[in-house]
C-alpha atoms as a PDB file:
ATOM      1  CA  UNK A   1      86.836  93.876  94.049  1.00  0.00           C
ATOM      2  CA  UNK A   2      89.771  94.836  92.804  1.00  0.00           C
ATOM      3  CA  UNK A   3      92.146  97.863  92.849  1.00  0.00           C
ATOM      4  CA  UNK A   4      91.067  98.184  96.941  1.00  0.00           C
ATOM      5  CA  UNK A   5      91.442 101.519  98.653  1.00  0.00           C
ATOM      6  CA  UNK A   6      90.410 100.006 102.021  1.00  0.00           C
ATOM      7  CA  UNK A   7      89.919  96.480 103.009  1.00  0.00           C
ATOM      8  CA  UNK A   8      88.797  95.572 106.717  1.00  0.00           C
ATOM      9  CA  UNK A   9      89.151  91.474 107.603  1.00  0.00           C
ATOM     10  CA  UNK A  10      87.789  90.449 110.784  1.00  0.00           C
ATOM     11  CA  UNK A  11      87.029  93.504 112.657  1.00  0.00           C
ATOM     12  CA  UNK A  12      85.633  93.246 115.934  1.00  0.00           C
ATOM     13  CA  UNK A  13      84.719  97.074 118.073  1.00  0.00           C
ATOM     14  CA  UNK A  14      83.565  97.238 121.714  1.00  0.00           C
ATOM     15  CA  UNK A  15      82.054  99.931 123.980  1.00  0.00           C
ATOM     16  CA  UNK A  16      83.200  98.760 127.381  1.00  0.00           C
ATOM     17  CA  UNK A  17      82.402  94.929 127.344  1.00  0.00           C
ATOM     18  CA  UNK A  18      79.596  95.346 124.764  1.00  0.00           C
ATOM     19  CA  UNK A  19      80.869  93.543 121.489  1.00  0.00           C
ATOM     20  CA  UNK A  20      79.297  96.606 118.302  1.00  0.00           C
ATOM     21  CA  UNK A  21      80.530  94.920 115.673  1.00  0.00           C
ATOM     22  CA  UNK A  22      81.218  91.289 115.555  1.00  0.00           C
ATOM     23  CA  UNK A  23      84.147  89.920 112.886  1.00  0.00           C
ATOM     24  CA  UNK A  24      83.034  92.733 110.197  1.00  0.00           C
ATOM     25  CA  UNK A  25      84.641  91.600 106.841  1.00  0.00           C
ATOM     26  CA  UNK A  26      84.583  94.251 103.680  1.00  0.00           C
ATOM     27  CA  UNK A  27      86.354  96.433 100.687  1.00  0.00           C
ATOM     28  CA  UNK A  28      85.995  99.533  99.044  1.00  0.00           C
ATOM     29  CA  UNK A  29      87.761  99.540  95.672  1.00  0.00           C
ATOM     30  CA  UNK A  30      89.439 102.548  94.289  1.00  0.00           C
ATOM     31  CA  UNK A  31      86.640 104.613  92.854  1.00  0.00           C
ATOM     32  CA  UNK A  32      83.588 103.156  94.170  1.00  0.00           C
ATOM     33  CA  UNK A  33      80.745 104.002  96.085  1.00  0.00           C
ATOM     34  CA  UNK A  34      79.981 101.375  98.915  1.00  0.00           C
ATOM     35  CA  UNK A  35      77.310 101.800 100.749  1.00  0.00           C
ATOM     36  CA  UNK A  36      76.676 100.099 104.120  1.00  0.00           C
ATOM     37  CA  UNK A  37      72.638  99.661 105.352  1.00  0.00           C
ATOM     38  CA  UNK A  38      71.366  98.146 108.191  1.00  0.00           C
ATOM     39  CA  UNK A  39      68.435  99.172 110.746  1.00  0.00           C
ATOM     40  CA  UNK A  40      68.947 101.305 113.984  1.00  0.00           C
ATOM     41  CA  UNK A  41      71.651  99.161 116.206  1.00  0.00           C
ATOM     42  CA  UNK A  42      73.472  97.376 113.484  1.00  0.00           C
ATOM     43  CA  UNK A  43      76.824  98.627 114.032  1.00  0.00           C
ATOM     44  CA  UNK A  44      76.850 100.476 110.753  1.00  0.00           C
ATOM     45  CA  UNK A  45      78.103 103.832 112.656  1.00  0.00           C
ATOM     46  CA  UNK A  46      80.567 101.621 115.081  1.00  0.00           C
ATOM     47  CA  UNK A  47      82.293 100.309 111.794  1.00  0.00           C
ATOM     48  CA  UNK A  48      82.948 104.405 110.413  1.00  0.00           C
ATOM     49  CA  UNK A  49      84.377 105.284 113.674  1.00  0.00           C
ATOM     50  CA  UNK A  50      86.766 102.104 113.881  1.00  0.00           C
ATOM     51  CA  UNK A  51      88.252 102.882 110.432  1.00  0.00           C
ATOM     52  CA  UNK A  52      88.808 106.341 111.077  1.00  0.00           C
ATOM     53  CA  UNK A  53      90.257 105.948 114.327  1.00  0.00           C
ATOM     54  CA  UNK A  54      88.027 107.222 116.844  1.00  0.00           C
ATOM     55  CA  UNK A  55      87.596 103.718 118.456  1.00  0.00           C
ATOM     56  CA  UNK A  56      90.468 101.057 118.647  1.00  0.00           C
ATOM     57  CA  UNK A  57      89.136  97.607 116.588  1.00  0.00           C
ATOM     58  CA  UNK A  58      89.865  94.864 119.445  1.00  0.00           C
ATOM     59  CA  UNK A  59      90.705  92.261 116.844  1.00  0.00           C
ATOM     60  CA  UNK A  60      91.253  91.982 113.113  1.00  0.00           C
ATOM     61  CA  UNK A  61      92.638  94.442 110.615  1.00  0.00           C
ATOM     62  CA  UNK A  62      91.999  97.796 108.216  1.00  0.00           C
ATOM     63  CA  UNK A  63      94.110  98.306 105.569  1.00  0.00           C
ATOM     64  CA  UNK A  64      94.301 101.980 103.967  1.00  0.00           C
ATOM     65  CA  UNK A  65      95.800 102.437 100.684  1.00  0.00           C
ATOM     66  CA  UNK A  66      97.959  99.139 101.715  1.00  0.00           C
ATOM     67  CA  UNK A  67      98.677 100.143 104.938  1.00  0.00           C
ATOM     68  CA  UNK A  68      97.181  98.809 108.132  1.00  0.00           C
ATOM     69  CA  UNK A  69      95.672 101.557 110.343  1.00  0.00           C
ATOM     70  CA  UNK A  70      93.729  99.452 112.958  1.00  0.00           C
ATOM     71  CA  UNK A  71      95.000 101.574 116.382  1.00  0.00           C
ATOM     72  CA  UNK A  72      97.129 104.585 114.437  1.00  0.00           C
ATOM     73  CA  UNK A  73      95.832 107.949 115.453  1.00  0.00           C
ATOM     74  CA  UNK A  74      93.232 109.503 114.268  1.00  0.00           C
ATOM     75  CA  UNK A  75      95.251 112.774 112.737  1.00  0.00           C
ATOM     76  CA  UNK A  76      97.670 110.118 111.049  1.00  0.00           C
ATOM     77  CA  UNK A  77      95.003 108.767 109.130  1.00  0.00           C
ATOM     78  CA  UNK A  78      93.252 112.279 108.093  1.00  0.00           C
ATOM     79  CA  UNK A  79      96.712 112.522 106.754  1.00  0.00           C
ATOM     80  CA  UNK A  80      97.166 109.370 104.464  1.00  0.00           C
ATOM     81  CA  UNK A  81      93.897 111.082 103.080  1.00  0.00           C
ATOM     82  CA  UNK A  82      91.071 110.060 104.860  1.00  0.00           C
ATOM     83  CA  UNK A  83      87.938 112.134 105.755  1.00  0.00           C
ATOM     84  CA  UNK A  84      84.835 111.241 108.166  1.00  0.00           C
ATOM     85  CA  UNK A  85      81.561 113.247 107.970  1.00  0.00           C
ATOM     86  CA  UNK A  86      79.722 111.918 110.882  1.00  0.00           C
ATOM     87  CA  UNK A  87      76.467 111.563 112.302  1.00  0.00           C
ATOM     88  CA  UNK A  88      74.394 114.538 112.777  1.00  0.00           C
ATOM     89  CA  UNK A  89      77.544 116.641 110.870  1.00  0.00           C
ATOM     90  CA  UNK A  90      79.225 117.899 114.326  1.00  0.00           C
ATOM     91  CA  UNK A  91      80.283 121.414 112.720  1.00  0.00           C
ATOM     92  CA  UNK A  92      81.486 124.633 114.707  1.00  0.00           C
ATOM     93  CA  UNK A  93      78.897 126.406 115.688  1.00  0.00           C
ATOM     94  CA  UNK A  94      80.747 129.757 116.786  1.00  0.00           C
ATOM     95  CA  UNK A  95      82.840 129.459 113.964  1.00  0.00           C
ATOM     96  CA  UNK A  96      81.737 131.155 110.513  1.00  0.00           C
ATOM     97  CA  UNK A  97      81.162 128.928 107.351  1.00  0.00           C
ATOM     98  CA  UNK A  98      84.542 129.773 106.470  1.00  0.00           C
ATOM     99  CA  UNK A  99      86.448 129.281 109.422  1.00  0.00           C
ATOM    100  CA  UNK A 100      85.125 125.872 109.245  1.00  0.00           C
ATOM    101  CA  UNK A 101      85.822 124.670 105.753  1.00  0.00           C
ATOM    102  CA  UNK A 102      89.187 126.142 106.515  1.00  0.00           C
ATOM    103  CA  UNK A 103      89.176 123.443 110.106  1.00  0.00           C
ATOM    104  CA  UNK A 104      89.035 120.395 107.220  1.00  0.00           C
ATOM    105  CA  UNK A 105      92.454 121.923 105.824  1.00  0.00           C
ATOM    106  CA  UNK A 106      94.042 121.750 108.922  1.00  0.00           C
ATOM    107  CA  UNK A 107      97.107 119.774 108.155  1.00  0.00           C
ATOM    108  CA  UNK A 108      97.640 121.065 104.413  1.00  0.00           C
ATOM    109  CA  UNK A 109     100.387 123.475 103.884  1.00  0.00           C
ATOM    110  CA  UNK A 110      99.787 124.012  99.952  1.00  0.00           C
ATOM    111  CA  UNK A 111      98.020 127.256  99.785  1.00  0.00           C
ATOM    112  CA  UNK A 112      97.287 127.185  96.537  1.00  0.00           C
ATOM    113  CA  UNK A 113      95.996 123.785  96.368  1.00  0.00           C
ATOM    114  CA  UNK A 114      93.570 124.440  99.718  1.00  0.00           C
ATOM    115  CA  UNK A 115      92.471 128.112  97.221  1.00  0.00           C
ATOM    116  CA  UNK A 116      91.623 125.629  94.595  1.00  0.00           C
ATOM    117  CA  UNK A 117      89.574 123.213  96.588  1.00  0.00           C
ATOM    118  CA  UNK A 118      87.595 126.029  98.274  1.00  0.00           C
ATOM    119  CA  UNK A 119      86.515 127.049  94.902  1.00  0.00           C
ATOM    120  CA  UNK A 120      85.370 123.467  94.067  1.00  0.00           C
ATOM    121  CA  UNK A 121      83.534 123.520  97.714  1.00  0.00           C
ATOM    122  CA  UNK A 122      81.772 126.321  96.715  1.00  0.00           C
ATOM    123  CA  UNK A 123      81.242 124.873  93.200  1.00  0.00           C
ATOM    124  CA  UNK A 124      79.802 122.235  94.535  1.00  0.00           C
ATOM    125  CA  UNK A 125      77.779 124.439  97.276  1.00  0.00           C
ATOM    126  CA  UNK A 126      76.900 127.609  96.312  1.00  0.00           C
ATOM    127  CA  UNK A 127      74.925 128.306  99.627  1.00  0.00           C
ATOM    128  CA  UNK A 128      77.820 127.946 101.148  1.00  0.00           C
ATOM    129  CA  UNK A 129      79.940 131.170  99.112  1.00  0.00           C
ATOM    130  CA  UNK A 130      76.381 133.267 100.240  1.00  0.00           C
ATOM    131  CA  UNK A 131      76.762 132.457 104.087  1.00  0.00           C
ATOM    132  CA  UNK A 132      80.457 132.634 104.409  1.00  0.00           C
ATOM    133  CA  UNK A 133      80.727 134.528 107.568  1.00  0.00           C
ATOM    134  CA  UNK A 134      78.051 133.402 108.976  1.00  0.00           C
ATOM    135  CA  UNK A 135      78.057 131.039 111.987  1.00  0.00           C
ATOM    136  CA  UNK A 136      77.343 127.657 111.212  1.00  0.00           C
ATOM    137  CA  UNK A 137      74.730 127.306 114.129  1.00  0.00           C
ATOM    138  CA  UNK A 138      73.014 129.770 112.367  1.00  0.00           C
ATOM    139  CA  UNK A 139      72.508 127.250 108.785  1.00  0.00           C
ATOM    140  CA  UNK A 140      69.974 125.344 108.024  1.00  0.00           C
ATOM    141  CA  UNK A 141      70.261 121.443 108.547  1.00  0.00           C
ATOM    142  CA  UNK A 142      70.917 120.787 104.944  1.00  0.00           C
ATOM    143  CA  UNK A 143      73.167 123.924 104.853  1.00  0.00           C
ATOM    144  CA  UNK A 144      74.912 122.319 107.981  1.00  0.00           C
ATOM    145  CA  UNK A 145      74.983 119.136 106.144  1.00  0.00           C
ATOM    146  CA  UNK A 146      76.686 120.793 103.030  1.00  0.00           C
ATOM    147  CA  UNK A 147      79.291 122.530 105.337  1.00  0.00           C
ATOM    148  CA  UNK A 148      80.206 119.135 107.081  1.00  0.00           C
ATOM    149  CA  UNK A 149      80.810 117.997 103.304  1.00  0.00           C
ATOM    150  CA  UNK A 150      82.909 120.459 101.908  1.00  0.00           C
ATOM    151  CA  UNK A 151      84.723 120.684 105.495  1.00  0.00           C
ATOM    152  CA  UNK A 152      85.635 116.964 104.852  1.00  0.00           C
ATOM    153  CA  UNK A 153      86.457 117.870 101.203  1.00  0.00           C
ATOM    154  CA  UNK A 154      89.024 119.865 102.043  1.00  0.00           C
ATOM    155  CA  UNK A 155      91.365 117.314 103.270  1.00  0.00           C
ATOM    156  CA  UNK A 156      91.230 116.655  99.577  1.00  0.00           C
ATOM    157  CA  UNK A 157      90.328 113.060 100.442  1.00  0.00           C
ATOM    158  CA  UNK A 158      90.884 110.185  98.633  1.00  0.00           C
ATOM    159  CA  UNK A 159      88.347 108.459 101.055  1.00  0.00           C
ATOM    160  CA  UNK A 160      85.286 109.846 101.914  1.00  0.00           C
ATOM    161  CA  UNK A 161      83.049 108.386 105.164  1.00  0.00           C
ATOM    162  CA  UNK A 162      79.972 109.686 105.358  1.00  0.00           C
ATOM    163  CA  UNK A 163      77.368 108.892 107.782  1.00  0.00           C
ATOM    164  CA  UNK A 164      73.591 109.444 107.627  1.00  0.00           C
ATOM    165  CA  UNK A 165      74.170 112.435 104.928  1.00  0.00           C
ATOM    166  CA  UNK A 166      70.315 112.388 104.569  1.00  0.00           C
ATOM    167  CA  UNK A 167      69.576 112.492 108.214  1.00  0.00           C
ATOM    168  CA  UNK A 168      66.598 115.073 109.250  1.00  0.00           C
ATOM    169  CA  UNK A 169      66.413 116.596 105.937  1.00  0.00           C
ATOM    170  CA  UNK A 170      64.046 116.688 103.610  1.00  0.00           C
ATOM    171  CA  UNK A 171      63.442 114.495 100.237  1.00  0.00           C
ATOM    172  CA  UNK A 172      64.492 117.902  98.275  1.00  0.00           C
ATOM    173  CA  UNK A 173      67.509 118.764  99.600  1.00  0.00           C
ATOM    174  CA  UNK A 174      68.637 114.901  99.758  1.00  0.00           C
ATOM    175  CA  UNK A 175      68.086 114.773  96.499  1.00  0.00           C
ATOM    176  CA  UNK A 176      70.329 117.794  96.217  1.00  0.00           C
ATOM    177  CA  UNK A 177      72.963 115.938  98.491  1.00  0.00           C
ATOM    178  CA  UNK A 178      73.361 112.790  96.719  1.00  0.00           C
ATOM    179  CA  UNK A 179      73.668 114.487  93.683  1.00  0.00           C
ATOM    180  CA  UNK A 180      76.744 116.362  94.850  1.00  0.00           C
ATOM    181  CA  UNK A 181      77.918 112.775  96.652  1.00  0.00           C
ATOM    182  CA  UNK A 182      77.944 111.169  93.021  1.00  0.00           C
ATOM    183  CA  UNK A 183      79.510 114.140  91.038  1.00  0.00           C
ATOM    184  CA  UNK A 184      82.286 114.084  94.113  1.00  0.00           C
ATOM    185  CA  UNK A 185      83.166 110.556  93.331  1.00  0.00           C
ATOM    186  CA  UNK A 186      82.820 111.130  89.363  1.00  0.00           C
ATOM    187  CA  UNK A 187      84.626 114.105  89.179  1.00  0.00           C
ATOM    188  CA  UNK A 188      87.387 113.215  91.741  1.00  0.00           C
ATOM    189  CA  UNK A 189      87.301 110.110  91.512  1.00  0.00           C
ATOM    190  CA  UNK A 190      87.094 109.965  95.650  1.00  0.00           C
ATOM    191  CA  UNK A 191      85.820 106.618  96.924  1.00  0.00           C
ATOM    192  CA  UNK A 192      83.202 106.723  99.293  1.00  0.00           C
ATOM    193  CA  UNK A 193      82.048 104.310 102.359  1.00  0.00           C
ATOM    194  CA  UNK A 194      78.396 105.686 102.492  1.00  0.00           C
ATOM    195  CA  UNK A 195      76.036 104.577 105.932  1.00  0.00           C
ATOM    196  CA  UNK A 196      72.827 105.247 105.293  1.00  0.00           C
ATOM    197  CA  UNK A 197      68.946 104.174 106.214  1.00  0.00           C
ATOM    198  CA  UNK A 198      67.444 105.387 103.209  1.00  0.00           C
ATOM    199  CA  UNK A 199      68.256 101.683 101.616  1.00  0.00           C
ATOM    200  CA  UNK A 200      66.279 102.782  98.417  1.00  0.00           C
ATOM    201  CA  UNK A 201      69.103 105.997  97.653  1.00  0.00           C
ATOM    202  CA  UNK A 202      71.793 104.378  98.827  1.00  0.00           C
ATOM    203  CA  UNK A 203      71.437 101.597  96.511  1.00  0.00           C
ATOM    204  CA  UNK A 204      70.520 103.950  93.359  1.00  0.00           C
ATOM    205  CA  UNK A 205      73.633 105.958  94.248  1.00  0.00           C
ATOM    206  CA  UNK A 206      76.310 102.794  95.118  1.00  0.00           C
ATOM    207  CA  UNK A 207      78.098 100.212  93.067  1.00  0.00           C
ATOM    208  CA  UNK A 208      78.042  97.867  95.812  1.00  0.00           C
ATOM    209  CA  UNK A 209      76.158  97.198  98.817  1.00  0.00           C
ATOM    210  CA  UNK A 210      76.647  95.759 102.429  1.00  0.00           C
ATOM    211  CA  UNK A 211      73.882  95.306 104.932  1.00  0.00           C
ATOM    212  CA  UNK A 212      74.825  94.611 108.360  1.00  0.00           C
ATOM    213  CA  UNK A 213      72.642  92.987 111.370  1.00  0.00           C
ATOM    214  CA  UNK A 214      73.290  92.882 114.900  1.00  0.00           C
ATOM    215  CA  UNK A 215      77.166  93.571 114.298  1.00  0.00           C
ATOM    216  CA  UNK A 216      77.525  91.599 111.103  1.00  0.00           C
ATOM    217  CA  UNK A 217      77.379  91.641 107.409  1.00  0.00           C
ATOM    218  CA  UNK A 218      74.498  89.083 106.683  1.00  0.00           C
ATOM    219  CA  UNK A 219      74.415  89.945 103.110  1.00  0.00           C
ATOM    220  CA  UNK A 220      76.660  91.574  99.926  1.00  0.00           C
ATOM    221  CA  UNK A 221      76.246  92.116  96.702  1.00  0.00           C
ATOM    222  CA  UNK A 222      76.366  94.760  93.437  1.00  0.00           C
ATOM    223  CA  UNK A 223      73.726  97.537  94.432  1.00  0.00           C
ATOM    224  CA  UNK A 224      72.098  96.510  91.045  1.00  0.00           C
ATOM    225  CA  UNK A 225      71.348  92.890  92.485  1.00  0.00           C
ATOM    226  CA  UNK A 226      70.340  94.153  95.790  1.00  0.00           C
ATOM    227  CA  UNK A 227      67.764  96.562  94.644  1.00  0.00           C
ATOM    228  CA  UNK A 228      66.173  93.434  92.877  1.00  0.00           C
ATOM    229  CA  UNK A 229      66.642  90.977  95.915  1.00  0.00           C
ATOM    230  CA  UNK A 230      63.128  90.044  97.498  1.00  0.00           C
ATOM    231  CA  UNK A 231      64.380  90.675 101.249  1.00  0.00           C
ATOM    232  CA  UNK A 232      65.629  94.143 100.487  1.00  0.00           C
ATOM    233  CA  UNK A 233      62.214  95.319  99.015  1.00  0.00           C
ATOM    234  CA  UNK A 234      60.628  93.965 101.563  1.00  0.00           C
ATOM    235  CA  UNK A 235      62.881  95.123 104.947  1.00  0.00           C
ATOM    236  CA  UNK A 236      64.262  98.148 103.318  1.00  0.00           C
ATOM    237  CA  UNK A 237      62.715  99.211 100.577  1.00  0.00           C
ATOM    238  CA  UNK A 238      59.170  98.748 101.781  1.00  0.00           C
ATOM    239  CA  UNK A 239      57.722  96.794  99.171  1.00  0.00           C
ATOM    240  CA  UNK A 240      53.984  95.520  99.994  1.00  0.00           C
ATOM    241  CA  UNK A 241      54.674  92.007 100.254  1.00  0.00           C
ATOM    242  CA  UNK A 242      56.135  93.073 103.606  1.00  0.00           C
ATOM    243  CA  UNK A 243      54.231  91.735 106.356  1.00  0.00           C
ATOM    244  CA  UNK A 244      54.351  89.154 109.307  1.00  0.00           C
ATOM    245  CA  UNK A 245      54.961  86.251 106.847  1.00  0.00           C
ATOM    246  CA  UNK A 246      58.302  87.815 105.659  1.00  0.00           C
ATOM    247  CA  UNK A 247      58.953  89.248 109.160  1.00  0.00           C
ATOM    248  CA  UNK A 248      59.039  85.632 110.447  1.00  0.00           C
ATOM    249  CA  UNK A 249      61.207  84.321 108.056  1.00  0.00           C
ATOM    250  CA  UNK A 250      63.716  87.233 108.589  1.00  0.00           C
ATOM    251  CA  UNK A 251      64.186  85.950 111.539  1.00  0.00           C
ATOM    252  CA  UNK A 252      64.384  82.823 110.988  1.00  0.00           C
ATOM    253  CA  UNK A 253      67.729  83.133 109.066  1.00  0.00           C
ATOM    254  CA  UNK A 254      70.762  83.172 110.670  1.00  0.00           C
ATOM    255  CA  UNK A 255      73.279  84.351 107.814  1.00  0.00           C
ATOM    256  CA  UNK A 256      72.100  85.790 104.406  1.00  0.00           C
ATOM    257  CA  UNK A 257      74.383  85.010 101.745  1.00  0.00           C
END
C-alpha cells in the first residue's frame, strides 16, 4: 500500500504470560478502509487495543503517521489524531448525549472547530440532536452505538478504530451504521481500521482485508478478491459448500497466503 497512515511490523501482545497476538504484520494507507475479520479468539480486538495504547506490544513496532507509538500513552496518541470506538461502545451512562460527544473533544482547544464538528456529528446522526440531554444509558443500542461514533469523531480523527460497530444490533440499523462509516471516510477522508464478524459487510464496505487466526494474519488481500476467495464464502460468508469436507481442510492449513 502506499501513502501508509499506520503500519504495524511484528507485533506481538500478551495478557499475563498468554501470547494474543503472535508477530501481527499490517498497513492502513491514507484513506482506506481496512478491515480486520477473524472468528471469536483471534486476537482481532487485542491488535485495536495495542495500537491505541491500552496494552503495551511486547515486541515489534506501530508506526502512526511516521511515528512509532508502540508503549507512548494512550492520551499522546488521541492527540497525534487517533480515535478508538471499542467493543460494546463503553459510553457515559450518567452523562447526557451531549456531555459525551463533548468527552471525545477533550484535548481540543479550537472552539470553533469542536462547533463545527458537532454539527457534522449531528449531520451524520440526527437521533443524536433529538436526545441531546438525555442520558446515554437511557439510548437505544444503535443510538449508543451512534454516540460512541460521533464521540470518537470529535477528536476530529484522522484514524478511526472501530470495533464490532454492528455488535447486538439489528440488520436495519447496521445498515444505517455502515453507511455513515463509508460517508465518514469519503467525506473526510478519515482512514479506518474496522474489526468486525460480519465478514460479508466488512468486505462490501473495505478496500482491503485481513483475517487473523489464533493471533495471526493467515491471509490478505483487496476486499474485492476476498469476497470471491472459496475459503471466505465458505468460513465467513456461509456459502453452502461449507461443511465437514472444507472444515477439515481448514484445518489442515497452517498459513493461508
Amino acid at each position: 500500500m502506499n501513502d501508509t497512515i499506520l503500519k504495524l511490523t511484528n507485533v506481538e501482545s500478551y495478557y499475563g504470560p498468554i501470547m494474543a497476538i503472535r508477530g501481527i504484520s499490517l498497513e492502513v494507507a491514507r484513506g482506506q478502509i481496512v478491515a480486520l475479520l477473524g472468528a471469536n479468539g483471534a486476537g482481532k480486538t487485542t491488535v485495536l487495543k495495542t495500537i491505541s495504547g491500552i496494552l503495551d506490544p511486547q515486541k515489534g513496532t506501530i508506526e502512526f503517521r511516521g511515528q512509532p507509538i508502540q508503549r507512548m500513552e494512550a492520551n499522546r496518541i488521541v492527540a497525534m489524531g487517533l480515535s478508538h470506538v471499542p467493543e460494546g461502545r463503553e459510553v457515559f451512562p450518567f452523562l447526557s448525549v451531549r456531555e459525551n460527544l463533548m468527552m471525545g473533544a477533550f484535548l481540543r482547544r479550537d472552539r470553533d472547530g469542536v462547533a463545527a464538528d458537532l454539527e457534522r456529528v449531528y449531520g451524520y446522526f440526527p437521533r443524536l440532536r433529538e436526545r441531546l440531554q438525555q442520558p446515554a444509558g437511557q439510548l437505544s443500542g444503535g443510538e449508543q452505538q451512534m454516540l460512541a461514533i460521533g464521540r470518537a469523531l470529535m477528536n476530529r480523527p484522522t484514524l478511526l478504530l472501530l470495533d464490532e460497530p454492528s455488535l447486538g444490533l439489528s440488520p436495519l440499523l447496521v445498515k444505517e451504521i455502515f453507511a455513515i462509516i463509508r460517508r465518514v471516510n469519503e467525506e473526510q477522508g478519515t482512514s479506518i481500521l474496522l474489526v468486525e464478524q460480519n465478514a460479508k459487510v466488512a468486505l462490501e464496505t473495505a478496500h482491503y482485508g485481513y483475517v487473523m487466526e489464533v493471533g495471526r494474519v493467515v491471509m490478505n488481500d483487496s476486499c474485492a478478491r476476498l469476497l470471491n476467495s472459496r475459503d471466505i464464502q465458505e468460513f465467513y460468508l456461509g456459502a453452502k459448500e461449507a461443511g465437514a469436507r472444507g472444515e477439515r481442510r481448514w484445518k489442515k492449513k497452517k498459513t493461508w497466503r
